[in-house]
Structures are given as C-alpha cells and as structure tokens.
C-alpha atoms as a PDB file:
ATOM      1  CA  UNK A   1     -20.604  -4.429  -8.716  1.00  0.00           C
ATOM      2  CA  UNK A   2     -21.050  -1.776  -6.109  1.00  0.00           C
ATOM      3  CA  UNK A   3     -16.883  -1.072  -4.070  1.00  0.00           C
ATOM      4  CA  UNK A   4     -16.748   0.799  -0.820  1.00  0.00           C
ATOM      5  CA  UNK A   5     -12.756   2.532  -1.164  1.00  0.00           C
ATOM      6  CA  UNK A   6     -11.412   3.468   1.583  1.00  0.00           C
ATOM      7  CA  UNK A   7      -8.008   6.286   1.940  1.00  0.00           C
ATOM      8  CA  UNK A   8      -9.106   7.688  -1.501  1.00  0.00           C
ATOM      9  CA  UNK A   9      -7.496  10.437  -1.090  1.00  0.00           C
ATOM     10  CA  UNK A  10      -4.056   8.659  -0.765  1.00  0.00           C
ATOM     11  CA  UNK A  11      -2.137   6.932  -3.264  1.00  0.00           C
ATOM     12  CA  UNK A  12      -3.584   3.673  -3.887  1.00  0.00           C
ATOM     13  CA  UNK A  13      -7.184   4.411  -2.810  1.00  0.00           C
ATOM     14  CA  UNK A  14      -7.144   6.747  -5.716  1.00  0.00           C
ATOM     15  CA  UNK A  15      -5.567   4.628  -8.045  1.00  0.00           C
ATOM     16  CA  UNK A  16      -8.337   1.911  -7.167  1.00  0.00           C
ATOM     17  CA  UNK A  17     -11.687   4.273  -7.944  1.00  0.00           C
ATOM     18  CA  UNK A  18     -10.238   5.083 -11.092  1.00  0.00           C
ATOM     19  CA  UNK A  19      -9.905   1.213 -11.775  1.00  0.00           C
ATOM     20  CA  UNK A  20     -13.375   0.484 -10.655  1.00  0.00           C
ATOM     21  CA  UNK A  21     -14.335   4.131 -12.823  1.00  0.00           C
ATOM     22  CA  UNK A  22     -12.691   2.766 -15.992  1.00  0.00           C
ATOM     23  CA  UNK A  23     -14.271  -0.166 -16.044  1.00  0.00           C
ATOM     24  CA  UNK A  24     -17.615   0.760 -15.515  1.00  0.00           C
ATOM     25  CA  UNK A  25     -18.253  -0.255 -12.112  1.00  0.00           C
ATOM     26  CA  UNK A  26     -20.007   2.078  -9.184  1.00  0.00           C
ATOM     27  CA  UNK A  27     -17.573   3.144  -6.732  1.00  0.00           C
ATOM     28  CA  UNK A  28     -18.091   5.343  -3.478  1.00  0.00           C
ATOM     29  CA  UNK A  29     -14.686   6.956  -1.579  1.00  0.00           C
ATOM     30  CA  UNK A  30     -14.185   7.636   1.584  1.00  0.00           C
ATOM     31  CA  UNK A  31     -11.065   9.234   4.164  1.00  0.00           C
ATOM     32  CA  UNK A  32     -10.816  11.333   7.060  1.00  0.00           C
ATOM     33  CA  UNK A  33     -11.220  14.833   5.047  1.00  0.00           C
ATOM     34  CA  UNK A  34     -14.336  16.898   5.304  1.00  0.00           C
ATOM     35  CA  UNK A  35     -13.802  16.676   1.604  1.00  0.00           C
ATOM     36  CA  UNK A  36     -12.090  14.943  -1.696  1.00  0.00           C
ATOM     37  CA  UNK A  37      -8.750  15.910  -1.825  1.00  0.00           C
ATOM     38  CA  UNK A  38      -6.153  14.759  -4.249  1.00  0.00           C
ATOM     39  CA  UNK A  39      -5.970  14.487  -8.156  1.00  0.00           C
ATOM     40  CA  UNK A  40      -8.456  16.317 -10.231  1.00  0.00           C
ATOM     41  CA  UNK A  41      -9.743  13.488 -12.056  1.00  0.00           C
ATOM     42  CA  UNK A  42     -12.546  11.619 -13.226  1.00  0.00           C
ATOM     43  CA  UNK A  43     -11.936  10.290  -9.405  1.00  0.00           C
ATOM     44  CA  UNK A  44     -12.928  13.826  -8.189  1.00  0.00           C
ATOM     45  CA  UNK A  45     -16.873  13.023  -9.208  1.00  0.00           C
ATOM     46  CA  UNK A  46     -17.201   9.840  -7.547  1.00  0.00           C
ATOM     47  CA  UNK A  47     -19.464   9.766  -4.262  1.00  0.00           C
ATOM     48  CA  UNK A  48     -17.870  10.838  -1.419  1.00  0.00           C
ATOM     49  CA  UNK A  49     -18.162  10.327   2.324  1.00  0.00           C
ATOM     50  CA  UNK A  50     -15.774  11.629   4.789  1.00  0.00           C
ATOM     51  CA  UNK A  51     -15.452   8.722   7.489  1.00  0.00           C
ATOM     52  CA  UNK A  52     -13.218   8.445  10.265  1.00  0.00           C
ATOM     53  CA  UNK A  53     -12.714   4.522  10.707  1.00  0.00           C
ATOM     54  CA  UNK A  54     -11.966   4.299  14.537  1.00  0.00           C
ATOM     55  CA  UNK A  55     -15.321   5.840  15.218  1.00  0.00           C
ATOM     56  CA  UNK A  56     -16.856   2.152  14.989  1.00  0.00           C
ATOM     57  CA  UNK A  57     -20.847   3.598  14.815  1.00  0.00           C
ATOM     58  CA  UNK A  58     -19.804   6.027  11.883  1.00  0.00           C
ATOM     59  CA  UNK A  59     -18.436   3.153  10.165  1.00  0.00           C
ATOM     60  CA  UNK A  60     -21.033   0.436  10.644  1.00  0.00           C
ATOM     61  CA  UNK A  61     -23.442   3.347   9.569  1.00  0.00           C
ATOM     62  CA  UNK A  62     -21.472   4.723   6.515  1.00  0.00           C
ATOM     63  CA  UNK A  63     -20.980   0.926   5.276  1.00  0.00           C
ATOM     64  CA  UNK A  64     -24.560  -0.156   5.829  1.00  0.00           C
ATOM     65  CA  UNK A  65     -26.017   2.918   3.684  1.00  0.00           C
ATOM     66  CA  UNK A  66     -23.644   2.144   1.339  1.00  0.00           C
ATOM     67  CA  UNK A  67     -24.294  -1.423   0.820  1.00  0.00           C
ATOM     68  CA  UNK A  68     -21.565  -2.091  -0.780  1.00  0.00           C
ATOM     69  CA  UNK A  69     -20.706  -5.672  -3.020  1.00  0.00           C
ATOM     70  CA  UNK A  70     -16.763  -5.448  -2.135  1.00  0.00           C
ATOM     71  CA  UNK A  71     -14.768  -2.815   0.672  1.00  0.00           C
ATOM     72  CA  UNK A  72     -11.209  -1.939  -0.683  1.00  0.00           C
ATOM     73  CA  UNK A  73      -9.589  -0.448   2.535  1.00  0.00           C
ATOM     74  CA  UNK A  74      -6.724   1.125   1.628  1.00  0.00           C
ATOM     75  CA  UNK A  75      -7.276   3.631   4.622  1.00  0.00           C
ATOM     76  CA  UNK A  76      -3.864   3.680   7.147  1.00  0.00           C
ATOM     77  CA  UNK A  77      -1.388   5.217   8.974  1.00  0.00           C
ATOM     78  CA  UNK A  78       1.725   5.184   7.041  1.00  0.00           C
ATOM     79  CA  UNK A  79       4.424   7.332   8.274  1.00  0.00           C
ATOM     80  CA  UNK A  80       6.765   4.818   9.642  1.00  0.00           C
ATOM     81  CA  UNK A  81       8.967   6.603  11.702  1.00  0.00           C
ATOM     82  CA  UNK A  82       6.308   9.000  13.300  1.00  0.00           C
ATOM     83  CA  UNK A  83       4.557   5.821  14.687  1.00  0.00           C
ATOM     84  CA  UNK A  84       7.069   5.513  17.104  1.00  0.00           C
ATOM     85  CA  UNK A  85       6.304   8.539  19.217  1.00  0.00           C
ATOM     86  CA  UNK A  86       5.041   7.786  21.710  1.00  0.00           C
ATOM     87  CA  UNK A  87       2.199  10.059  21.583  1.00  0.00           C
ATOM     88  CA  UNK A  88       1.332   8.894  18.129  1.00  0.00           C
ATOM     89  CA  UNK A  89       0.929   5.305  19.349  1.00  0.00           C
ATOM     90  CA  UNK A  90      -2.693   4.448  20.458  1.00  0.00           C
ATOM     91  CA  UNK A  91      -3.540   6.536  17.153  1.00  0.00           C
ATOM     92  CA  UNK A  92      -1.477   4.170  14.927  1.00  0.00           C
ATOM     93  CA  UNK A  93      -3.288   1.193  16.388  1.00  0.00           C
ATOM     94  CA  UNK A  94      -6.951   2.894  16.667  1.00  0.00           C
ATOM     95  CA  UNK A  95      -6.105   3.251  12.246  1.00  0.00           C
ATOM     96  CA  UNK A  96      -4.442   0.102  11.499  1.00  0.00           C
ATOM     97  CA  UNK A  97      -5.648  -2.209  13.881  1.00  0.00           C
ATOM     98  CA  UNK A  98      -8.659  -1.579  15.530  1.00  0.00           C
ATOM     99  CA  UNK A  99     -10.109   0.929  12.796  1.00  0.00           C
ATOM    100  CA  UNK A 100      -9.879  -2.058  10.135  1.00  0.00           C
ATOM    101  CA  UNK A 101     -11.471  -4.371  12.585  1.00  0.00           C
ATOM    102  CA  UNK A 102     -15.010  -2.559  12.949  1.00  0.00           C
ATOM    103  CA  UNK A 103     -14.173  -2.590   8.691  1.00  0.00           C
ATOM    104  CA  UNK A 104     -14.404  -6.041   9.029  1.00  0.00           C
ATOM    105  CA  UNK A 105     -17.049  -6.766  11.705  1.00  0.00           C
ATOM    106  CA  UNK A 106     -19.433  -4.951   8.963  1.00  0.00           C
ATOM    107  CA  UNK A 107     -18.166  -6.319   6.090  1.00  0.00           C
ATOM    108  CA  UNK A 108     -19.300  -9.661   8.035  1.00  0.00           C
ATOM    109  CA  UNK A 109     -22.896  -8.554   9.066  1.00  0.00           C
ATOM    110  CA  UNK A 110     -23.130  -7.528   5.180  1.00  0.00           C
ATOM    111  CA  UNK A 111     -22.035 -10.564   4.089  1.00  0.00           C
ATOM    112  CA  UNK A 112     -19.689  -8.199   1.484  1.00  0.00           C
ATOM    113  CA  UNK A 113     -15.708  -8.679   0.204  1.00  0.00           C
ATOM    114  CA  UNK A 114     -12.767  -7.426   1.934  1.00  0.00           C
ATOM    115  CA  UNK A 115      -9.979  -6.463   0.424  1.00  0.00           C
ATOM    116  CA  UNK A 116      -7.387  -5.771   3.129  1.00  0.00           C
ATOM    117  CA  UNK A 117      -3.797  -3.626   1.980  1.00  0.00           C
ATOM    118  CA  UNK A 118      -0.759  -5.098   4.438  1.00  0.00           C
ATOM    119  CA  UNK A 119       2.903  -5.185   4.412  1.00  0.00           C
ATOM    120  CA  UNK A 120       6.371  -6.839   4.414  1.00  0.00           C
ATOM    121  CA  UNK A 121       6.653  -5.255   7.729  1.00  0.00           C
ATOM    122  CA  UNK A 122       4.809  -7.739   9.672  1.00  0.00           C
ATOM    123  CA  UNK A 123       7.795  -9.792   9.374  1.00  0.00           C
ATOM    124  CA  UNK A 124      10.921  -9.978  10.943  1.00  0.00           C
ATOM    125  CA  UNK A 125      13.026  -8.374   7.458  1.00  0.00           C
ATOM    126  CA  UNK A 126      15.541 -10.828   8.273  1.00  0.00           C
ATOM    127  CA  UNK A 127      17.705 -13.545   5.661  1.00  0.00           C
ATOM    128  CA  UNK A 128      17.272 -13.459   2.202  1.00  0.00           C
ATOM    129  CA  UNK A 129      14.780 -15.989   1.393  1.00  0.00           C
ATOM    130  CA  UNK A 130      11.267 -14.365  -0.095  1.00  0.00           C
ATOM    131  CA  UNK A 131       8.574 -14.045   2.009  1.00  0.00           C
ATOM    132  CA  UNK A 132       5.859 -16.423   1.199  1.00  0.00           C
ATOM    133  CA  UNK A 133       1.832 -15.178   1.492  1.00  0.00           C
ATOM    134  CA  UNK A 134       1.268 -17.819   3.957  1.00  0.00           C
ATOM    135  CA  UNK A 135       4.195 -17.891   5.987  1.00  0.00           C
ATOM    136  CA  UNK A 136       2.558 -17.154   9.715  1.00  0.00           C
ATOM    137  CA  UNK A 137       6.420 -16.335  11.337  1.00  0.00           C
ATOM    138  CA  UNK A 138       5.273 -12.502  12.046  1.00  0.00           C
ATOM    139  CA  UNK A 139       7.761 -11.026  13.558  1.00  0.00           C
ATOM    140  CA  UNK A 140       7.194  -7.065  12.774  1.00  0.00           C
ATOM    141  CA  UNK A 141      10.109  -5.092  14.055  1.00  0.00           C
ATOM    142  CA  UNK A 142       7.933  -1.516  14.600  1.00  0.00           C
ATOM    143  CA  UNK A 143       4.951  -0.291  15.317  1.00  0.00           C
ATOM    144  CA  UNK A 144       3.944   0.407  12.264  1.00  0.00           C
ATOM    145  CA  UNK A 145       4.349  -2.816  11.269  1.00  0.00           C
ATOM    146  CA  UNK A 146       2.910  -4.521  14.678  1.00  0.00           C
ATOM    147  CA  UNK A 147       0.139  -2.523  13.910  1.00  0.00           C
ATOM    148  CA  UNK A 148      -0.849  -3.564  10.384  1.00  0.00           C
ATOM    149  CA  UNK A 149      -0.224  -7.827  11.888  1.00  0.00           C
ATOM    150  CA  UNK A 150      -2.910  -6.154  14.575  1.00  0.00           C
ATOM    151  CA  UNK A 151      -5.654  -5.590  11.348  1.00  0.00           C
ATOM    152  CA  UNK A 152      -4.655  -8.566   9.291  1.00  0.00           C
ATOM    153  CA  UNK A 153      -5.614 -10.712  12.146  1.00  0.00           C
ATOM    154  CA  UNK A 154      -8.936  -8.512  13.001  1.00  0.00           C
ATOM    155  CA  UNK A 155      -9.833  -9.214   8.948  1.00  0.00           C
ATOM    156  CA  UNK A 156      -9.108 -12.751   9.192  1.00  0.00           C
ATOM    157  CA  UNK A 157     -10.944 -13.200  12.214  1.00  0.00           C
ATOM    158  CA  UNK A 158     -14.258 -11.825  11.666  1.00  0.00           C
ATOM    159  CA  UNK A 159     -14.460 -12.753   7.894  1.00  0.00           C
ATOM    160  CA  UNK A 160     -14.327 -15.858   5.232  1.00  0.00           C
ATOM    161  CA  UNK A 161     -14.453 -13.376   1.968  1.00  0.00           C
ATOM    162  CA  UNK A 162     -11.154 -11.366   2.600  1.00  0.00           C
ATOM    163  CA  UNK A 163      -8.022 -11.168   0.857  1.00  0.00           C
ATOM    164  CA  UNK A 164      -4.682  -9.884   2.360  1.00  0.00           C
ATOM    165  CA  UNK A 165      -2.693  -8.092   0.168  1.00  0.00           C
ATOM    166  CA  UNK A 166       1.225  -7.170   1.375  1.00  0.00           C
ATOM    167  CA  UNK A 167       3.139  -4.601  -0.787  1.00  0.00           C
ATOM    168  CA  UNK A 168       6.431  -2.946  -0.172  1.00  0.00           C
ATOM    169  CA  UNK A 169       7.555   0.517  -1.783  1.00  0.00           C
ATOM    170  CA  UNK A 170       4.683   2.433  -2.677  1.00  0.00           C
ATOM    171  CA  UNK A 171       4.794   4.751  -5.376  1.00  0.00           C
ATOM    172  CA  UNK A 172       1.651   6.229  -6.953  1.00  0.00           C
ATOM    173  CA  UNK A 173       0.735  10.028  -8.783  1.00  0.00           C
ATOM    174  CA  UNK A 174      -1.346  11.434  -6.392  1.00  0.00           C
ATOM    175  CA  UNK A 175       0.843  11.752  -3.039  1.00  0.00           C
ATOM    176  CA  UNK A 176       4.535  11.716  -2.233  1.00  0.00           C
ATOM    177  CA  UNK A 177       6.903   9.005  -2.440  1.00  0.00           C
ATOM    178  CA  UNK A 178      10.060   7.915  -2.786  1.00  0.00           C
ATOM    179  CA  UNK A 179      10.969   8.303  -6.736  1.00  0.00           C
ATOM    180  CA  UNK A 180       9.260  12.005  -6.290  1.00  0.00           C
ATOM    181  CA  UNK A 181      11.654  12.852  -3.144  1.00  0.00           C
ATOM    182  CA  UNK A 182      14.918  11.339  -4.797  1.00  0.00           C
ATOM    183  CA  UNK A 183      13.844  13.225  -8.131  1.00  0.00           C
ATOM    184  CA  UNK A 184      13.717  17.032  -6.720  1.00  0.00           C
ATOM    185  CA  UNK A 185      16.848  16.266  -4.080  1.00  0.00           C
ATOM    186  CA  UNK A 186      18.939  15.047  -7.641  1.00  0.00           C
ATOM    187  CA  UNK A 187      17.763  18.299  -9.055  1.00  0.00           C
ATOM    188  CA  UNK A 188      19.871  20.189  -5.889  1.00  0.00           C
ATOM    189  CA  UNK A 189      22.134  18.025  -4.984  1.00  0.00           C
ATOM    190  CA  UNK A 190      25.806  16.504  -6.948  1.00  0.00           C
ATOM    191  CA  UNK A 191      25.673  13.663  -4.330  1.00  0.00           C
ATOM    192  CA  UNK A 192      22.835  11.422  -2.867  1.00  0.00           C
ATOM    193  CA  UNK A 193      23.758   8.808  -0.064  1.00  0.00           C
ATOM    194  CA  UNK A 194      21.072   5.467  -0.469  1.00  0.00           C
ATOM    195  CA  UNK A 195      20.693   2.353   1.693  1.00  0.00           C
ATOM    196  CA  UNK A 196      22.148  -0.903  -0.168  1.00  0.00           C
ATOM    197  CA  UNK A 197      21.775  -3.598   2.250  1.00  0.00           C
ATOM    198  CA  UNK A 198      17.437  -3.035   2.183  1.00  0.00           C
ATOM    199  CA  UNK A 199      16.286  -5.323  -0.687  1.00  0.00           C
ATOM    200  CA  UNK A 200      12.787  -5.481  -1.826  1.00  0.00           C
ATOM    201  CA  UNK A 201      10.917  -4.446  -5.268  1.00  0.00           C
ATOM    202  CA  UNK A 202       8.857  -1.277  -5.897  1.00  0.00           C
ATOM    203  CA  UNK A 203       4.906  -1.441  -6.445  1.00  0.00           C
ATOM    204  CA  UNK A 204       2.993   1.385  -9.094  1.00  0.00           C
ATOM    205  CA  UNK A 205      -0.418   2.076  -7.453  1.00  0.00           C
ATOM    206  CA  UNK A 206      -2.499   2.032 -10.913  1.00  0.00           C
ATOM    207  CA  UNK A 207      -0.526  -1.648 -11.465  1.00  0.00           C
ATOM    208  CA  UNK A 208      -1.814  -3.041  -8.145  1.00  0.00           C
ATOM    209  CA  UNK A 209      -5.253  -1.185  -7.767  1.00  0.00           C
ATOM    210  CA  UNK A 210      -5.831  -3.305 -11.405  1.00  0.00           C
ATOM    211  CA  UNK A 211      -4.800  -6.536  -9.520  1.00  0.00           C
ATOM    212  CA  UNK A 212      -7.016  -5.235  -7.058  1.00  0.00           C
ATOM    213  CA  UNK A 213     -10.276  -4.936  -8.799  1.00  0.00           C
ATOM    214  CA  UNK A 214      -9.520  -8.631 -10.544  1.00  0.00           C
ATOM    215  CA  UNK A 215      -9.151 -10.104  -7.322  1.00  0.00           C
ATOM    216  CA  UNK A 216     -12.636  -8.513  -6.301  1.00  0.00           C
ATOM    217  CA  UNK A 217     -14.336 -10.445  -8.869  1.00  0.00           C
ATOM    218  CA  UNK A 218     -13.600 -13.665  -7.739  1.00  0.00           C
ATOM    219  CA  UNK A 219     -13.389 -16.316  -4.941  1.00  0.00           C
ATOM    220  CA  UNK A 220     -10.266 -16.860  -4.772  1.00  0.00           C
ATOM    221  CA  UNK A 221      -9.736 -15.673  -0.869  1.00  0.00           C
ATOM    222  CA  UNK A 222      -6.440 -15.068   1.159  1.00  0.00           C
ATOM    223  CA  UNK A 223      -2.932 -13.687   1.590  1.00  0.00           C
ATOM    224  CA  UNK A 224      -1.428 -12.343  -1.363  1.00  0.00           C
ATOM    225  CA  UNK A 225       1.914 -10.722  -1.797  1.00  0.00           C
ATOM    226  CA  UNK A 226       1.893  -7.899  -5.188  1.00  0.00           C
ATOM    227  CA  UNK A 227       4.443  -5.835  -6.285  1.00  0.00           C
ATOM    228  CA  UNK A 228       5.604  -5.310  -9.890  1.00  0.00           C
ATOM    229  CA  UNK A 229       8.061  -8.108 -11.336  1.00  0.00           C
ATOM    230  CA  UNK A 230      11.385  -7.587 -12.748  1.00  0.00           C
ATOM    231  CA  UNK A 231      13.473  -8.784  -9.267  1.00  0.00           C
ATOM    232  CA  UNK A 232      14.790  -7.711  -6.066  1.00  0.00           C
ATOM    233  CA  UNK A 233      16.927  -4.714  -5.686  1.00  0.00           C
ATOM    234  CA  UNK A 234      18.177  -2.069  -2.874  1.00  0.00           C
ATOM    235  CA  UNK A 235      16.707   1.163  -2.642  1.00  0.00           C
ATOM    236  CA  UNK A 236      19.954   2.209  -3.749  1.00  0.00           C
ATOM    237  CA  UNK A 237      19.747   0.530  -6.936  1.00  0.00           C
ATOM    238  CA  UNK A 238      16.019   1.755  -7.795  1.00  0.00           C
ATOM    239  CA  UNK A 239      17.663   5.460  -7.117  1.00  0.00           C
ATOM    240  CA  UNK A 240      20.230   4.509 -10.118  1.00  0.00           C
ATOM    241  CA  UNK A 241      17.385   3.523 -12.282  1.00  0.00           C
ATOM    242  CA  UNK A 242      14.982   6.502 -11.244  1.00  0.00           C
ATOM    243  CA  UNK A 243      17.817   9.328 -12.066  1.00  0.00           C
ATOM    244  CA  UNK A 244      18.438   6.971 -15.653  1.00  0.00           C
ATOM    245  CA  UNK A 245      15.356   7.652 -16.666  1.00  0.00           C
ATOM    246  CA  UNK A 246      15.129  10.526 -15.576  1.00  0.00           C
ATOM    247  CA  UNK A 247      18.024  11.721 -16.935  1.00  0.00           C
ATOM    248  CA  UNK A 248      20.181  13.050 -13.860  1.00  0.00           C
ATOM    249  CA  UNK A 249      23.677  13.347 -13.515  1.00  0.00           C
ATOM    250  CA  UNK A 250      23.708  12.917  -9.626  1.00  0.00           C
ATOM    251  CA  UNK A 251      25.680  10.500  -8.352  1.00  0.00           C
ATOM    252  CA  UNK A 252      24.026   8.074  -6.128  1.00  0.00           C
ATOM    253  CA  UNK A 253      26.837   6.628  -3.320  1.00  0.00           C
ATOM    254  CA  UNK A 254      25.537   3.422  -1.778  1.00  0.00           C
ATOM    255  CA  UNK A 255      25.664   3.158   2.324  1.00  0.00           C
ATOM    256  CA  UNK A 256      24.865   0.572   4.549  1.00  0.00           C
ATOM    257  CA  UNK A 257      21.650   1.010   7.243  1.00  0.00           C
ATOM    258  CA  UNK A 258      23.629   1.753   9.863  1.00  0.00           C
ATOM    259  CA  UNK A 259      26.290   3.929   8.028  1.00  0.00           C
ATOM    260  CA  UNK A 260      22.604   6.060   6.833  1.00  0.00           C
ATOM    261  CA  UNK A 261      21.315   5.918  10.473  1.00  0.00           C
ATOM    262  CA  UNK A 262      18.444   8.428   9.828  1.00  0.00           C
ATOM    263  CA  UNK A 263      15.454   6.467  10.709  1.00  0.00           C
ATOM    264  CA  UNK A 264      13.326   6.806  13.579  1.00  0.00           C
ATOM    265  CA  UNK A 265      12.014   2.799  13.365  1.00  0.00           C
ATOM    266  CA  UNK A 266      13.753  -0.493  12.710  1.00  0.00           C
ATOM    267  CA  UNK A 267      13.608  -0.826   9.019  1.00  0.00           C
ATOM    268  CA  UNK A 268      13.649  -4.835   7.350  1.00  0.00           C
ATOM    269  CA  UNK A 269      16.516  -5.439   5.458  1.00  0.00           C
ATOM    270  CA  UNK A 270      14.374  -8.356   3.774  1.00  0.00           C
ATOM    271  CA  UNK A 271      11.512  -6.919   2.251  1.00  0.00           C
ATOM    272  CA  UNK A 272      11.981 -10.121  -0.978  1.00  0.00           C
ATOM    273  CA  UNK A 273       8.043 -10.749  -1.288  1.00  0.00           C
ATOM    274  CA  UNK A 274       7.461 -14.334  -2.772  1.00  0.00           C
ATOM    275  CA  UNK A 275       4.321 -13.430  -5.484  1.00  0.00           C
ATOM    276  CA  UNK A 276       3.778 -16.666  -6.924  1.00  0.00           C
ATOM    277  CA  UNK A 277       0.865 -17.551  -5.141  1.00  0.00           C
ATOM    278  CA  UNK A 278      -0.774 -14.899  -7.923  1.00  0.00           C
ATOM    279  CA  UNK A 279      -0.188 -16.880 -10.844  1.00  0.00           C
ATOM    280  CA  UNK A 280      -0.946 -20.118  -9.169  1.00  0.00           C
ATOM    281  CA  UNK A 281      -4.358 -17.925  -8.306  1.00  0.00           C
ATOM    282  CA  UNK A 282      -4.637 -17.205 -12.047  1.00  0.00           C
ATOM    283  CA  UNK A 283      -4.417 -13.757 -11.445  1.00  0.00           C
ATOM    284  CA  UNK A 284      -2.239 -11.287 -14.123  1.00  0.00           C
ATOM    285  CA  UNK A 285       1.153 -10.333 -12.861  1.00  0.00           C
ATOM    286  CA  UNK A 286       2.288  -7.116 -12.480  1.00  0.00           C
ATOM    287  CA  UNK A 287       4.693  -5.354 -15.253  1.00  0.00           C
ATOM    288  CA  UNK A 288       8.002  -4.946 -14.625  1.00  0.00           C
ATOM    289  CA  UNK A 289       9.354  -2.350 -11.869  1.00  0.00           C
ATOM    290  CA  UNK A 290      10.925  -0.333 -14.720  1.00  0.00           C
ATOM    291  CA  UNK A 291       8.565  -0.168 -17.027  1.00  0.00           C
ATOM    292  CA  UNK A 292       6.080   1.033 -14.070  1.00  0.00           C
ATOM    293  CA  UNK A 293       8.755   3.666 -13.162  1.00  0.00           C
ATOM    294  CA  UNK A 294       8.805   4.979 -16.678  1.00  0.00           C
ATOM    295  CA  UNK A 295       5.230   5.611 -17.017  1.00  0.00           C
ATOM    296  CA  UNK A 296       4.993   7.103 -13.478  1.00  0.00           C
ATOM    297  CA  UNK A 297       7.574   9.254 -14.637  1.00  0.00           C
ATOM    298  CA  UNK A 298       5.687  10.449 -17.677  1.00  0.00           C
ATOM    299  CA  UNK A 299       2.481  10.784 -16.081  1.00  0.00           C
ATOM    300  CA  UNK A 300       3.663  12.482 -12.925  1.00  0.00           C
ATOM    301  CA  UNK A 301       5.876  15.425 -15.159  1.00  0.00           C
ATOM    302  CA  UNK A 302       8.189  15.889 -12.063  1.00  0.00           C
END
C-alpha cells in the first residue's frame, strides 16, 4: 500500500512514515519546507515533496503524481492562541479548512483513503459527559477550533472513504509540546502554576500514528475519537505525573482557568473524548497515558 503523509515534518506526520516505514509499506512526505526537516531517522530517506496545501493546483498535481492508495493529512495550523490575530485568520482557515478540502476533492477524483486528524475543539468543552465520535453538537469556541469543524465537513463532503480522527494533547519526539515545556521550566523553577479545571487525556504520536496505519487498512469509515487510555485528568495532574517520572522536585500548585488567565483563545474545559467506538470498530486501543509518557520520556532524553 502506497500513503501520501502530509505535516511530516511535525509531530504526528513523522510518527506516521515511520509506522508505514516499519512495516514495510511505501510512504511519500510532504509540508510546507523547501526541505525535510525534523528527526534524523529512517524518516529522513523517505520521498519528499514540499507542498503548500492552499495552493489547490499544487496539490491536485502533487497527489495525482503520487497516486497514492491512502492520504494521512496530518498537515495544520496548530498554534491556538496565534489563530486569533486577526491577521493570522484567513491563513488559519486557507490550512485547516479550505487547504484540507482541495485534500479531499483529490482524494475523491482518485478514488484513494482519507485519513483526516481533528479535535476536541470543535465542540463546545462544556459539562463533563465524554464526547462521543458522532455527536454532531459542534460548538467550537475559537478559531482554531472553528477552523478544523470547517475541514471535517470539507472531508465528509466530498468523500465516502474518510475517517475523522479527534485527539486532544499532543505529545510526540520530534517537535515541542507540553511534557517537553513543563520538563525544562521544572528544571528552573521551585514552583509551577497548572490549570485544574481542563480535563482531557494525553495522546503519544507513535501510539496513534499505529492506530493510524490499522485504520488505513480497512473499511471501517468515520469519526473516531483516539487518545491513550488510562482516564481523564487535568493538565495539572499530567504535570504531577510528568515531574514523577521524571524525577523533579518542583512543586506543581493547581489554579483554576481564570485564576491562570494566560491564553489568548477560549480553551474547553471538557476535552473527555468518548473512544469506544474503536473497540466496537475492532481496532487496538491505545496504552495507557503513563506508560506512553514513560517511553516518551526515555526516547526523547530531555
């Protein structure tokens, strides 16, 4: 089977080539660089194709030469808070939106898999009840999120072989993230102030890019929530465990959102993704949140 990987040069499209790598599948990455950028690894010899996705002829050209059996677009515009300038705005949507909807126009005349990377922010982050994969009450409270509802609905619109995946609290080794920024601020600081009242679970790229490239070989189309298992916990409580394991004496002191007050864009306080739909799917589970934070911890030698 021949994948198409969008944002390679992030987190998770990394993570995903060297899935399709390891097992012996062809894989060719794309992002917005002239060139590869990111972790020297076996990912560093794949095929590469610099592609800017909201030129819509560079993509419908890039994708037809390629030919590919399955697209993993991983591809975005992730910094939250910056998406609310408001000269950052058409950009956000020309990425998340539109971008992923000339993805999926071509994807269509190919007749070629989708696999589309979304979030808990297209909902409204509100009560405490998890999230379920086909819950249609969007209600995203930012741009960011507004933006990503934007190319969910351009994938499901233009395509029958797509599947939706929503993840919350990315962490990955090749690009920065929260357990990376809490580990080198508890190597300065005594004190750390984390948000309690924002409850949600933590995903490990290489965990999901797996779940990824299992979901590509089947039929089994739709909205899908992943993270890792092991339950729902603040941000504040994921710092405790990170500086555990770790081994740092800092002490964490939990604040409220609005006591924090740092943030540029509405943040959900309900980010409780319901992930059952997986198993029901027959598709592997992800490990625990703590185990995942262990190895990422040994692999990324912080």
């Amino acid at each position: 089977m021949k994948y198409f990987v969008t944002g390679v040069c992030g987190q998770l499209g990394h993570d995903v080539v060297a899935e399709i790598v390891g097992r012996g599948d062809e894989a060719v990455g794309s992002d917005i660089q002239p060139a590869y950028t990111g972790v020297a690894d076996a990912v560093a010899g794949v095929p590469y194709v610099s592609l800017n996705i909201t030129d819509e002829a560079a993509v419908r050209r890039v994708l037809t030469e390629a030919a590919p059996d399955v697209v993993v677009h991983c591809a975005a515009w992730t910094a939250v808070d910056a998406a609310e300038d408001e000269e950052n705005i058409d950009k956000v949507f020309d990425i998340n939106e539109r971008g992923t909807g000339y993805i999926a126009k071509v994807c269509a005349a190919l007749d070629c898999k989708m696999i589309y990377i979304s979030t808990d922010y297209v909902f409204s982050g509100e009560g405490t009840r998890p999230w379920q994969p086909d819950c249609k009450e969007f209600a995203p409270l930012n741009v960011y999120g507004k933006s990503k509802l934007g190319g969910e609905l351009a994938v499901s619109g233009a395509l029958e072989k797509y599947f939706i995946v929503r993840i919350a609290w990315v962490f990955g080794l090749n690009g920065n993230n929260f357990v990376k920024t809490m580990v080198n601020v508890g190597k300065t600081h005594d004190t750390v102030r984390v948000v309690c009242d924002q409850i949600g679970t933590p995903t490990y790229t290489p965990d999901l890019a797996r779940l990824l490239v299992d979901m590509a070989g089947t039929e089994a189309y739709g909205y899908y929530h992943a993270t890792n298992e092991g339950g729902y916990l603040s941000w504040y409580d994921f710092c405790v465990e990170i500086y555990r394991q770790y081994g740092l004496s800092t002490k964490v002191i939990p604040v409220t959102t609005a006591e924090y007050g740092l943030s540029k864009a509405k943040r959900p306080f309900n980010s409780r993704l319901d992930k059952s739909k997986l198993y029901r799917a027959g598709f592997v589970l992800l490990p625990v949140w703590q185990d995942a934070l262990s190895r990422y911890l040994k692999d990324a030698h912080l």
